[in-house]
Each structure stands twice: as structure tokens, then as C-alpha cells.
PDB file of N, CA and C in Angstrom:
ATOM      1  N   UNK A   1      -5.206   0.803   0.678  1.00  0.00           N
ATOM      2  CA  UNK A   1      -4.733   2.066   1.239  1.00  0.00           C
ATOM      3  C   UNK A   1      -4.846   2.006   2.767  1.00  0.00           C
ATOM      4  N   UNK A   2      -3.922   2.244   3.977  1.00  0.00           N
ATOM      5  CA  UNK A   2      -3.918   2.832   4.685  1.00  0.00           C
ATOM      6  C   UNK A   2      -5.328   3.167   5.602  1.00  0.00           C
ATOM      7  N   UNK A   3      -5.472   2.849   6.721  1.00  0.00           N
ATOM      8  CA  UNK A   3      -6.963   3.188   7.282  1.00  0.00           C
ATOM      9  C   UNK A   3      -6.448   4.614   8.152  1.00  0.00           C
ATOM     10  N   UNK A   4      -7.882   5.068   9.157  1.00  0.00           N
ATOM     11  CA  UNK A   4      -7.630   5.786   9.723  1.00  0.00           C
ATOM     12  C   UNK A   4      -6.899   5.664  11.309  1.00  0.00           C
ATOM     13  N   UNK A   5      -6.688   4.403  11.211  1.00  0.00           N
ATOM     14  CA  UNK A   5      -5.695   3.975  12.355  1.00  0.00           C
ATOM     15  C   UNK A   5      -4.332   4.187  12.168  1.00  0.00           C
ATOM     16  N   UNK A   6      -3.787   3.955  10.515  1.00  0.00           N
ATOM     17  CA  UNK A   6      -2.184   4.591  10.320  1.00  0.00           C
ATOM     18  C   UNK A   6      -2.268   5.980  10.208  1.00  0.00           C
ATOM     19  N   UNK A   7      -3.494   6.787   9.873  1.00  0.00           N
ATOM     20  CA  UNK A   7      -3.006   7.990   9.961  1.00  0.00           C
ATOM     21  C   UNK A   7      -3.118   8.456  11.395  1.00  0.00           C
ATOM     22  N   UNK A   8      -3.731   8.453  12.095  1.00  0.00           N
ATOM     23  CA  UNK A   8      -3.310   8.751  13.603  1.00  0.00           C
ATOM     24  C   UNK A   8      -2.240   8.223  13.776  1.00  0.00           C
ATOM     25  N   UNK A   9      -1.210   7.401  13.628  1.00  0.00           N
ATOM     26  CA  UNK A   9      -0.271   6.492  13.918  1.00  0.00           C
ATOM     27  C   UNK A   9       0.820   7.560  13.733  1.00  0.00           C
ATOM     28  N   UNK A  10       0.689   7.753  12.098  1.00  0.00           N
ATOM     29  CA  UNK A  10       1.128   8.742  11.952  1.00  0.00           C
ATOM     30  C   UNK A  10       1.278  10.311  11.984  1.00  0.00           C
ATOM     31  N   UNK A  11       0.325  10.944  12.274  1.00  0.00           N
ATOM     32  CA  UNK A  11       0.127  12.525  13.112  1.00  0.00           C
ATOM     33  C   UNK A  11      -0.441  12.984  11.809  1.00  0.00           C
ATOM     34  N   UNK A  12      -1.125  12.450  10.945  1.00  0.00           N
ATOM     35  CA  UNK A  12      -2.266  12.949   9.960  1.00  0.00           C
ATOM     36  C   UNK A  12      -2.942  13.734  10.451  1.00  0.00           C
ATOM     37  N   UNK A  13      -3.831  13.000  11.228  1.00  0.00           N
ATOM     38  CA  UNK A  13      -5.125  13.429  12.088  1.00  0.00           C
ATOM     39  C   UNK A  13      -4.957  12.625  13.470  1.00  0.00           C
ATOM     40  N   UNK A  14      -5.530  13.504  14.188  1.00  0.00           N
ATOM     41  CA  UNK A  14      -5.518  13.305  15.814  1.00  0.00           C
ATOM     42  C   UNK A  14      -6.624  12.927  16.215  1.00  0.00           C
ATOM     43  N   UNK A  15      -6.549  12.126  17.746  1.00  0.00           N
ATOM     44  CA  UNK A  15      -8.163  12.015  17.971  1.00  0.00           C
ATOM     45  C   UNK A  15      -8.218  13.280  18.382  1.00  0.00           C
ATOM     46  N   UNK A  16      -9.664  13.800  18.868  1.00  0.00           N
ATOM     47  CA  UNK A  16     -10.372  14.855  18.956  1.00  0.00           C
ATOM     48  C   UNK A  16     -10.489  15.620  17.779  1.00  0.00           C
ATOM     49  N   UNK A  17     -10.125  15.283  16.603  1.00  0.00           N
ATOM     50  CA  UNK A  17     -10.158  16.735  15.384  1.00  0.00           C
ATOM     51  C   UNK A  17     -11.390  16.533  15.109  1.00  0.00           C
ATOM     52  N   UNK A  18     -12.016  17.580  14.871  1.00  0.00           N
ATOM     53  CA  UNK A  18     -13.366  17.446  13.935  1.00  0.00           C
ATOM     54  C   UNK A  18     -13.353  17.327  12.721  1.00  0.00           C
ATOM     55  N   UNK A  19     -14.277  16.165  12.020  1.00  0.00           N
ATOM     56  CA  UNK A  19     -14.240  16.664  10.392  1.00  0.00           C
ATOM     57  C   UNK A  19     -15.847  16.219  10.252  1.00  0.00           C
ATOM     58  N   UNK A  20     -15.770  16.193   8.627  1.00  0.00           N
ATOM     59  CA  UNK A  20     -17.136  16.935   8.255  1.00  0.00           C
ATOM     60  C   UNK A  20     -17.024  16.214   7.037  1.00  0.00           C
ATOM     61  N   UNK A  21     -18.189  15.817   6.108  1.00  0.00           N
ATOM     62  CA  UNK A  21     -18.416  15.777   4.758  1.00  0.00           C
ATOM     63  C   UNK A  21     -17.892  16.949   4.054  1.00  0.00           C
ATOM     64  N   UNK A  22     -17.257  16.822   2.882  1.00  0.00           N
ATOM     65  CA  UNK A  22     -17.314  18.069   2.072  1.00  0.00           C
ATOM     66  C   UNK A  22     -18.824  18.718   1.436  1.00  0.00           C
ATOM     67  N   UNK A  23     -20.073  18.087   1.456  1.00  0.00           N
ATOM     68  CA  UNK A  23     -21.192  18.709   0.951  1.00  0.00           C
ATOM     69  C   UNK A  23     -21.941  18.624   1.961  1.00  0.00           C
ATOM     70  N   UNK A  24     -21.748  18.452   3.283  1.00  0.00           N
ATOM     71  CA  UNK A  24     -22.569  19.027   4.485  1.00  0.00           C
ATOM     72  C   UNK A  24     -21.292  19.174   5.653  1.00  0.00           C
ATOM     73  N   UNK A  25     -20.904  20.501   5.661  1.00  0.00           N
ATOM     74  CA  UNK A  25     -19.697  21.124   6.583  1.00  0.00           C
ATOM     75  C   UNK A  25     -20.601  21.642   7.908  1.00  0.00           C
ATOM     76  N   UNK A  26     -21.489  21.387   7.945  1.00  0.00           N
ATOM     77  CA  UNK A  26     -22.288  21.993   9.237  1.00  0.00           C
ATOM     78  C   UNK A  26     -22.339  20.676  10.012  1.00  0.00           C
ATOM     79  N   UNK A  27     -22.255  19.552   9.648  1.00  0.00           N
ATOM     80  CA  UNK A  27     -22.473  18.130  10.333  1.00  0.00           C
ATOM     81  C   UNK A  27     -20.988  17.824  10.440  1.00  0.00           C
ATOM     82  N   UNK A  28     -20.777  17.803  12.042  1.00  0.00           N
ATOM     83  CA  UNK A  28     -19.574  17.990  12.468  1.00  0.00           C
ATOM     84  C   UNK A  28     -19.491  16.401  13.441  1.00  0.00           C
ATOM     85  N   UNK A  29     -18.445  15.621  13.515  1.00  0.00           N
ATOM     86  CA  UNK A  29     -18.049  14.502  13.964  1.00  0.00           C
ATOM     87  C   UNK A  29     -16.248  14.639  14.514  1.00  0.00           C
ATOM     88  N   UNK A  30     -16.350  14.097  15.722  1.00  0.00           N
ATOM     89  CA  UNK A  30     -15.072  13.902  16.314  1.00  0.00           C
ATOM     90  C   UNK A  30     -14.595  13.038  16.482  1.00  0.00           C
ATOM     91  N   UNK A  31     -12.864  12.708  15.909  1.00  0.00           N
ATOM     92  CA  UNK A  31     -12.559  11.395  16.278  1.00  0.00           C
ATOM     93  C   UNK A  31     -12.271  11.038  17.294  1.00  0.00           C
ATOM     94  N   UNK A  32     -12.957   9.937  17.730  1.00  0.00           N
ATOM     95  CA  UNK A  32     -12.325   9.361  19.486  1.00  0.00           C
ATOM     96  C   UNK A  32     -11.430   8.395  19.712  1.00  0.00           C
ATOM     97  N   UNK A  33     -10.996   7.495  18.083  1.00  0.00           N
ATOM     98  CA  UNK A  33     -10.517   6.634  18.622  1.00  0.00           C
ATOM     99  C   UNK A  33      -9.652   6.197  17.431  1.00  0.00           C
ATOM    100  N   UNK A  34      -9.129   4.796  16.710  1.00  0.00           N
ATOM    101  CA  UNK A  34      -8.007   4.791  16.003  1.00  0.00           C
ATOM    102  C   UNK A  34      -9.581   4.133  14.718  1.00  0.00           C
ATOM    103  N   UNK A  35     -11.257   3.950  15.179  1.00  0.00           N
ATOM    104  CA  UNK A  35     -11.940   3.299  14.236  1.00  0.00           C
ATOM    105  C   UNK A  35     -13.189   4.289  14.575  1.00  0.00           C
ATOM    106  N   UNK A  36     -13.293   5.063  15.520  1.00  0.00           N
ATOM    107  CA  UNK A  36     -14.712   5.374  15.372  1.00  0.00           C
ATOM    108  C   UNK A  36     -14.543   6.992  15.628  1.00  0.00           C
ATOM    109  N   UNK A  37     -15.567   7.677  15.837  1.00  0.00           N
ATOM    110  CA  UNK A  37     -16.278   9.004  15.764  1.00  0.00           C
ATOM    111  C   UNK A  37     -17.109   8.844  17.108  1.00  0.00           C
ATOM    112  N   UNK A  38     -17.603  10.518  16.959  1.00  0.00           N
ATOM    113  CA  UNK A  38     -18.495  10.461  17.709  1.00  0.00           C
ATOM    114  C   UNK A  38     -19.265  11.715  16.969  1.00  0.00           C
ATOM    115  N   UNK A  39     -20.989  11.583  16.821  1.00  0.00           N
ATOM    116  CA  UNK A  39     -21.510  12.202  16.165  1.00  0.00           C
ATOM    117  C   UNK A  39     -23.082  12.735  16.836  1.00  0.00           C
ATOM    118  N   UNK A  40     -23.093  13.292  17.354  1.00  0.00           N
ATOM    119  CA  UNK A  40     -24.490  13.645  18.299  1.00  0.00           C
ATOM    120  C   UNK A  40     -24.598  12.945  19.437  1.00  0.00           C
ATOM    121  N   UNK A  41     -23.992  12.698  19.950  1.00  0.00           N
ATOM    122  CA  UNK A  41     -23.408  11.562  20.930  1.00  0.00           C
ATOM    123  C   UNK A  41     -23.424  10.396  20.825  1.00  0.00           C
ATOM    124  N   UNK A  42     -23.468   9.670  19.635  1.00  0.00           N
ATOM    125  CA  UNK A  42     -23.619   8.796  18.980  1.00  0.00           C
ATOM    126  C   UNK A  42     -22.036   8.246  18.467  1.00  0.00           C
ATOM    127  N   UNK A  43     -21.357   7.088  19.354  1.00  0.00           N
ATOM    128  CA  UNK A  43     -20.033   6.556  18.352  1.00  0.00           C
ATOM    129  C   UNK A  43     -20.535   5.888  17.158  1.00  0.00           C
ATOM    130  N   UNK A  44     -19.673   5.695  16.193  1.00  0.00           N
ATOM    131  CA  UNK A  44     -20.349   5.173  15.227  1.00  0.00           C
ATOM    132  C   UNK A  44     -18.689   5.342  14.377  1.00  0.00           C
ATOM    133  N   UNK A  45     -18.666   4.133  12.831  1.00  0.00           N
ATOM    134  CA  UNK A  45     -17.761   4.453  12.242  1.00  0.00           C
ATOM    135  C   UNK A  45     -17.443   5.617  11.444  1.00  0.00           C
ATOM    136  N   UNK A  46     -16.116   5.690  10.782  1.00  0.00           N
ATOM    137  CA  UNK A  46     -16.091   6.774   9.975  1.00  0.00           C
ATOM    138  C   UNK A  46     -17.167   6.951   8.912  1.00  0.00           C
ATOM    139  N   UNK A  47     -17.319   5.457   8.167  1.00  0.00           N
ATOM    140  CA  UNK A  47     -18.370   5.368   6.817  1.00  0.00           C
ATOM    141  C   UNK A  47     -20.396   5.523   7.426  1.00  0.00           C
ATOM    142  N   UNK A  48     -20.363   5.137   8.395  1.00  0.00           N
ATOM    143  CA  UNK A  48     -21.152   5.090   8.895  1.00  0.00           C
ATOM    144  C   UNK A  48     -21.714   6.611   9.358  1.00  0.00           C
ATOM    145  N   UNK A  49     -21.194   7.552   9.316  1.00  0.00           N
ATOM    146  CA  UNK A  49     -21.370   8.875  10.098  1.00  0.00           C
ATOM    147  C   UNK A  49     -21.376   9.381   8.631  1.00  0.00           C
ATOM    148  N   UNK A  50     -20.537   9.111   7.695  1.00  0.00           N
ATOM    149  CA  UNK A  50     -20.822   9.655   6.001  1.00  0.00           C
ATOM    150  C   UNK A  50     -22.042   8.756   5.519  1.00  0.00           C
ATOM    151  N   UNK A  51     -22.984   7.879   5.673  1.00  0.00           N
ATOM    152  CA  UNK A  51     -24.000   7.372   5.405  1.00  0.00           C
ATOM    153  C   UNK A  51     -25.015   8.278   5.739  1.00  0.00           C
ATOM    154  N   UNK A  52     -24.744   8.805   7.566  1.00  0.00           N
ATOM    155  CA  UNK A  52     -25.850   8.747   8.206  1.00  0.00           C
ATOM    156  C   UNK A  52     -26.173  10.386   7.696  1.00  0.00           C
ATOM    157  N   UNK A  53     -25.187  11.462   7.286  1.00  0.00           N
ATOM    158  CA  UNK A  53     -25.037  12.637   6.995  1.00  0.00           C
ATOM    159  C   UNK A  53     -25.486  12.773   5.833  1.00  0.00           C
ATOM    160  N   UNK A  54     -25.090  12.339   4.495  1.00  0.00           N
ATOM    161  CA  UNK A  54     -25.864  11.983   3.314  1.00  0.00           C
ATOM    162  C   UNK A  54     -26.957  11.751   3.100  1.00  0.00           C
ATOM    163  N   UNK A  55     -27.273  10.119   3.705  1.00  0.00           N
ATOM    164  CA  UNK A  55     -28.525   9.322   3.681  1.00  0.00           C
ATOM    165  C   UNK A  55     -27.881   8.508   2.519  1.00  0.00           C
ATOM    166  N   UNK A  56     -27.043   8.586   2.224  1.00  0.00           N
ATOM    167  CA  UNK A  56     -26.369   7.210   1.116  1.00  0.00           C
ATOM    168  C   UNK A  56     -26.040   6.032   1.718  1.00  0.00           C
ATOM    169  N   UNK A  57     -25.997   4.813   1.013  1.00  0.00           N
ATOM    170  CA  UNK A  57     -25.836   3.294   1.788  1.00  0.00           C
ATOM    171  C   UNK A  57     -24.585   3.576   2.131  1.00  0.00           C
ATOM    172  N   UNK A  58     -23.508   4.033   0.732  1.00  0.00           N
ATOM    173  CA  UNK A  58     -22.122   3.689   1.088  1.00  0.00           C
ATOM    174  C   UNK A  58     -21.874   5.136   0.871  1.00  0.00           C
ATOM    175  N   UNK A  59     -20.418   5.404   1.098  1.00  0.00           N
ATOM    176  CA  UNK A  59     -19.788   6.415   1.138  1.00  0.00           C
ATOM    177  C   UNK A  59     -18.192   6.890   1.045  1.00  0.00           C
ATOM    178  N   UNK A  60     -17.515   7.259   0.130  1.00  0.00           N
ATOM    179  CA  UNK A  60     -16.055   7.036   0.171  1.00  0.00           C
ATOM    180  C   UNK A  60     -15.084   8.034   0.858  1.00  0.00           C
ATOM    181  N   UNK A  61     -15.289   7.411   1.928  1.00  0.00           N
ATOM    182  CA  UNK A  61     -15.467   8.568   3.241  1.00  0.00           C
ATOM    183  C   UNK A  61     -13.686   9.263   3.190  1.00  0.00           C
ATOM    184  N   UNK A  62     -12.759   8.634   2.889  1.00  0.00           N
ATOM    185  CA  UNK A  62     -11.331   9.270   3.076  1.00  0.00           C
ATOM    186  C   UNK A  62     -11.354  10.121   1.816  1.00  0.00           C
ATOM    187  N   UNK A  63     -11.832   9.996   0.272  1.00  0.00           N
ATOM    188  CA  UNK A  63     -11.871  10.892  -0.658  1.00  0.00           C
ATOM    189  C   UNK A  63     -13.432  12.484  -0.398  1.00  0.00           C
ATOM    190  N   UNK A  64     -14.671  12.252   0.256  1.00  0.00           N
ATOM    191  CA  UNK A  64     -15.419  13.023   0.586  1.00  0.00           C
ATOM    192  C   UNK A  64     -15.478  13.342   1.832  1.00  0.00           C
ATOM    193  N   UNK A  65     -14.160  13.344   2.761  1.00  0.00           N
ATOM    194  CA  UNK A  65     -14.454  13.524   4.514  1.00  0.00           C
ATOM    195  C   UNK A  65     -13.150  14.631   4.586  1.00  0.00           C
ATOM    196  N   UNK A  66     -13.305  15.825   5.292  1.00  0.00           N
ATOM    197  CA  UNK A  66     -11.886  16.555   5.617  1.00  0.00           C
ATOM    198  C   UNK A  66     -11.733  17.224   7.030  1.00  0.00           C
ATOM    199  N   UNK A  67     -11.396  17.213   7.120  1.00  0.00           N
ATOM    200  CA  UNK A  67     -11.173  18.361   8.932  1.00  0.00           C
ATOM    201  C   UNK A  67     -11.706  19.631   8.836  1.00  0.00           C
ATOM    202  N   UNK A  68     -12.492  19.850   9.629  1.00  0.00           N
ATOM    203  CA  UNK A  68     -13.135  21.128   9.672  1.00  0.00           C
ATOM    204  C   UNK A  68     -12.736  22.658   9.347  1.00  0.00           C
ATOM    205  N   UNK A  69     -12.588  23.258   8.602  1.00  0.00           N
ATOM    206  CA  UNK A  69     -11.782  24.307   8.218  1.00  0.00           C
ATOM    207  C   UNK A  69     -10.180  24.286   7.519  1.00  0.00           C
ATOM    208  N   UNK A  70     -10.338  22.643   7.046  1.00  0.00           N
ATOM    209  CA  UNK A  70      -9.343  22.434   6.147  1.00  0.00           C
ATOM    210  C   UNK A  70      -9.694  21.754   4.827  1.00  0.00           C
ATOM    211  N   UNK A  71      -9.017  22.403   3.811  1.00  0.00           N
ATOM    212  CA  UNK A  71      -9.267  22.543   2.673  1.00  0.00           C
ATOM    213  C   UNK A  71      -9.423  20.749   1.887  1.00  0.00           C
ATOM    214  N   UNK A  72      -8.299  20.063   2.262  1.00  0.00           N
ATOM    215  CA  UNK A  72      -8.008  18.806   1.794  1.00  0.00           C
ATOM    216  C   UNK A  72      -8.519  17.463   2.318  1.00  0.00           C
ATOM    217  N   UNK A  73      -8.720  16.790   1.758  1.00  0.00           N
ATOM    218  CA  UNK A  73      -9.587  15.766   2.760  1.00  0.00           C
ATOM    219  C   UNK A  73      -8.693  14.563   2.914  1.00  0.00           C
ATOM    220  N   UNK A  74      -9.178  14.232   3.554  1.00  0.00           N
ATOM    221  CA  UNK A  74      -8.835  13.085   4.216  1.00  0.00           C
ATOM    222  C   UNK A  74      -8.138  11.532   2.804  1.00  0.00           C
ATOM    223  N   UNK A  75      -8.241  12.222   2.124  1.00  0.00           N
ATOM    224  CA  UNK A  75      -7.736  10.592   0.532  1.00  0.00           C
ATOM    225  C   UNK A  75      -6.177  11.947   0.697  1.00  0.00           C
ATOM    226  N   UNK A  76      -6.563  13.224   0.568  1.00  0.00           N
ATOM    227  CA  UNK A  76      -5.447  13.735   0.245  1.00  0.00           C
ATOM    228  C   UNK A  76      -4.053  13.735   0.779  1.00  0.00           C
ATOM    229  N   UNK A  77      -4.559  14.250   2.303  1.00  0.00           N
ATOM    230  CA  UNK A  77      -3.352  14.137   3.608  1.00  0.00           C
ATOM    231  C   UNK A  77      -3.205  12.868   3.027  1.00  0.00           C
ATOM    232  N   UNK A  78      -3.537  11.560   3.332  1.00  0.00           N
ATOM    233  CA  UNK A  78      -3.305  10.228   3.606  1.00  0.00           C
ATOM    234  C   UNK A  78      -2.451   9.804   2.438  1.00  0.00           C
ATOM    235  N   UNK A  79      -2.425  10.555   0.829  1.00  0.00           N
ATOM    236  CA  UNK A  79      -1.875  10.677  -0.220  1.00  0.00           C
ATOM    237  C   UNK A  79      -0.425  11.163  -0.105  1.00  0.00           C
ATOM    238  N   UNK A  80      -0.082  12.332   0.621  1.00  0.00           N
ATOM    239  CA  UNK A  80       0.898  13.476   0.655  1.00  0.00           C
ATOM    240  C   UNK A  80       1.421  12.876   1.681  1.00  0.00           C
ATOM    241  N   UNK A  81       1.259  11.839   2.921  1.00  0.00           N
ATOM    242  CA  UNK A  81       2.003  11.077   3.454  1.00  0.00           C
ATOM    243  C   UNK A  81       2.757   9.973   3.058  1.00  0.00           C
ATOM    244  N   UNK A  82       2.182   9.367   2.095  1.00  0.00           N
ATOM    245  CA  UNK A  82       2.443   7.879   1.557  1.00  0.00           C
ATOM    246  C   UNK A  82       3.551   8.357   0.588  1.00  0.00           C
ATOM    247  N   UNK A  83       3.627   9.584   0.131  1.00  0.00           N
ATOM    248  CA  UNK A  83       4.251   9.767  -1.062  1.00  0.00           C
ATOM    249  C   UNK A  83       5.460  10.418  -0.432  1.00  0.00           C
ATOM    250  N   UNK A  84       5.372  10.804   1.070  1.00  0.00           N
ATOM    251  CA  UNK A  84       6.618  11.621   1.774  1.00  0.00           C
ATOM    252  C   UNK A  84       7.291  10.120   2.416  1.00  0.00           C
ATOM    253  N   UNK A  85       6.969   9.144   2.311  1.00  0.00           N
ATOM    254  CA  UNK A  85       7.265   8.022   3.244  1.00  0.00           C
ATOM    255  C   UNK A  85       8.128   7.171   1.835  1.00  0.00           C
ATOM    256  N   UNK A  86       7.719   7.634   0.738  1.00  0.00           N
ATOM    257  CA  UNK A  86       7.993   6.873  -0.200  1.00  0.00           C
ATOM    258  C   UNK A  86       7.153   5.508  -0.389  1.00  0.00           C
ATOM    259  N   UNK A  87       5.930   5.554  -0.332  1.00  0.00           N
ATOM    260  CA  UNK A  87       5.130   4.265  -0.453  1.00  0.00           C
ATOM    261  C   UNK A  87       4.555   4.535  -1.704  1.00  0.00           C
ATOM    262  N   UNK A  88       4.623   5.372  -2.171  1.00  0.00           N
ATOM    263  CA  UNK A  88       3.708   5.557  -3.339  1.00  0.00           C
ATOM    264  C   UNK A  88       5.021   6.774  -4.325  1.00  0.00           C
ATOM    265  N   UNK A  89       4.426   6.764  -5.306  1.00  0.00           N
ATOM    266  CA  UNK A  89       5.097   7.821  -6.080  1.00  0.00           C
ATOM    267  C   UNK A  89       4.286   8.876  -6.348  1.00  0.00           C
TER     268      UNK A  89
END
């Protein structure tokens, strides 16, 4: 699937948006770049900022990660693009 470098590519998500875990929405991270975040002033990766928020090793950060005050996360947009592009059915 698609990283978070084609969806900026494609106007998914922007740098600067905030997103968040879906089970901790108070732990807020901004994207800065086409691979990383920034999280307490801390860059760091996308999976890496869903580790560090959890406390889990791994994390399936595009199906449990969404933009702050939006409903769908990040597997979804990236879903509803692929399928408007015709890459997927």
C-alpha cells in the first residue's frame, strides 16, 4: 500500500495537519515532512510516534492514526483514493 509520501503527493494529507491515535486523541503530532512528524518537539516517524503514544513495539499506524477532528483514518482516506484513481476496486 501506498506510504505517507503518496498521500501528500496526492492532497490526502498535508504537511502541518495534526493527527492523533484513535485511542489517545489528546496526543497530538504534526506532519513536517513526506516521512516524519513532529511530537513534543521531538521528529520522529509516523510508527514511531504510534509506539511512543501507546507504549506498543509496533503499531498499524495508517489503519489506528486519523487527523484531528476527523472521523476516518488514515488506511481509510488512503483507501477512498486508490479506489477514485482506480488502483483498487
Amino acid at each position: 500500500m501506498p506510504k505517507l509520501d503518496w498521500m501528500i503527493k496526492q492532497g490526502i494529507i498535508n504537511i502541518g495537519d495534526k493527527i492523533c491515535v484513535i485511542s489517545h486523541p489528546n496526543e497530538v503530532a504534526t506532519i513536517v515532512d513526506y516521512k516524519h512528524v513532529e511530537y513534543n518537539g521531538e521528529i520522529m516517524s509516523l510508527n514511531a510516534f504510534g509506539c511512543k503514544v501507546t507504549g506498543w513495539v509496533a503499531i498499524q499506524s495508517y489503519a489506528l492514526m486519523r487527523r484531528v477532528n476527523e472521523k476516518k483514518t488514515l488506511s481509510q482516506l488512503r483507501e477512498e483514493k486508490m479506489k477514485e484513481l482506480g488502483m483498487i476496486k
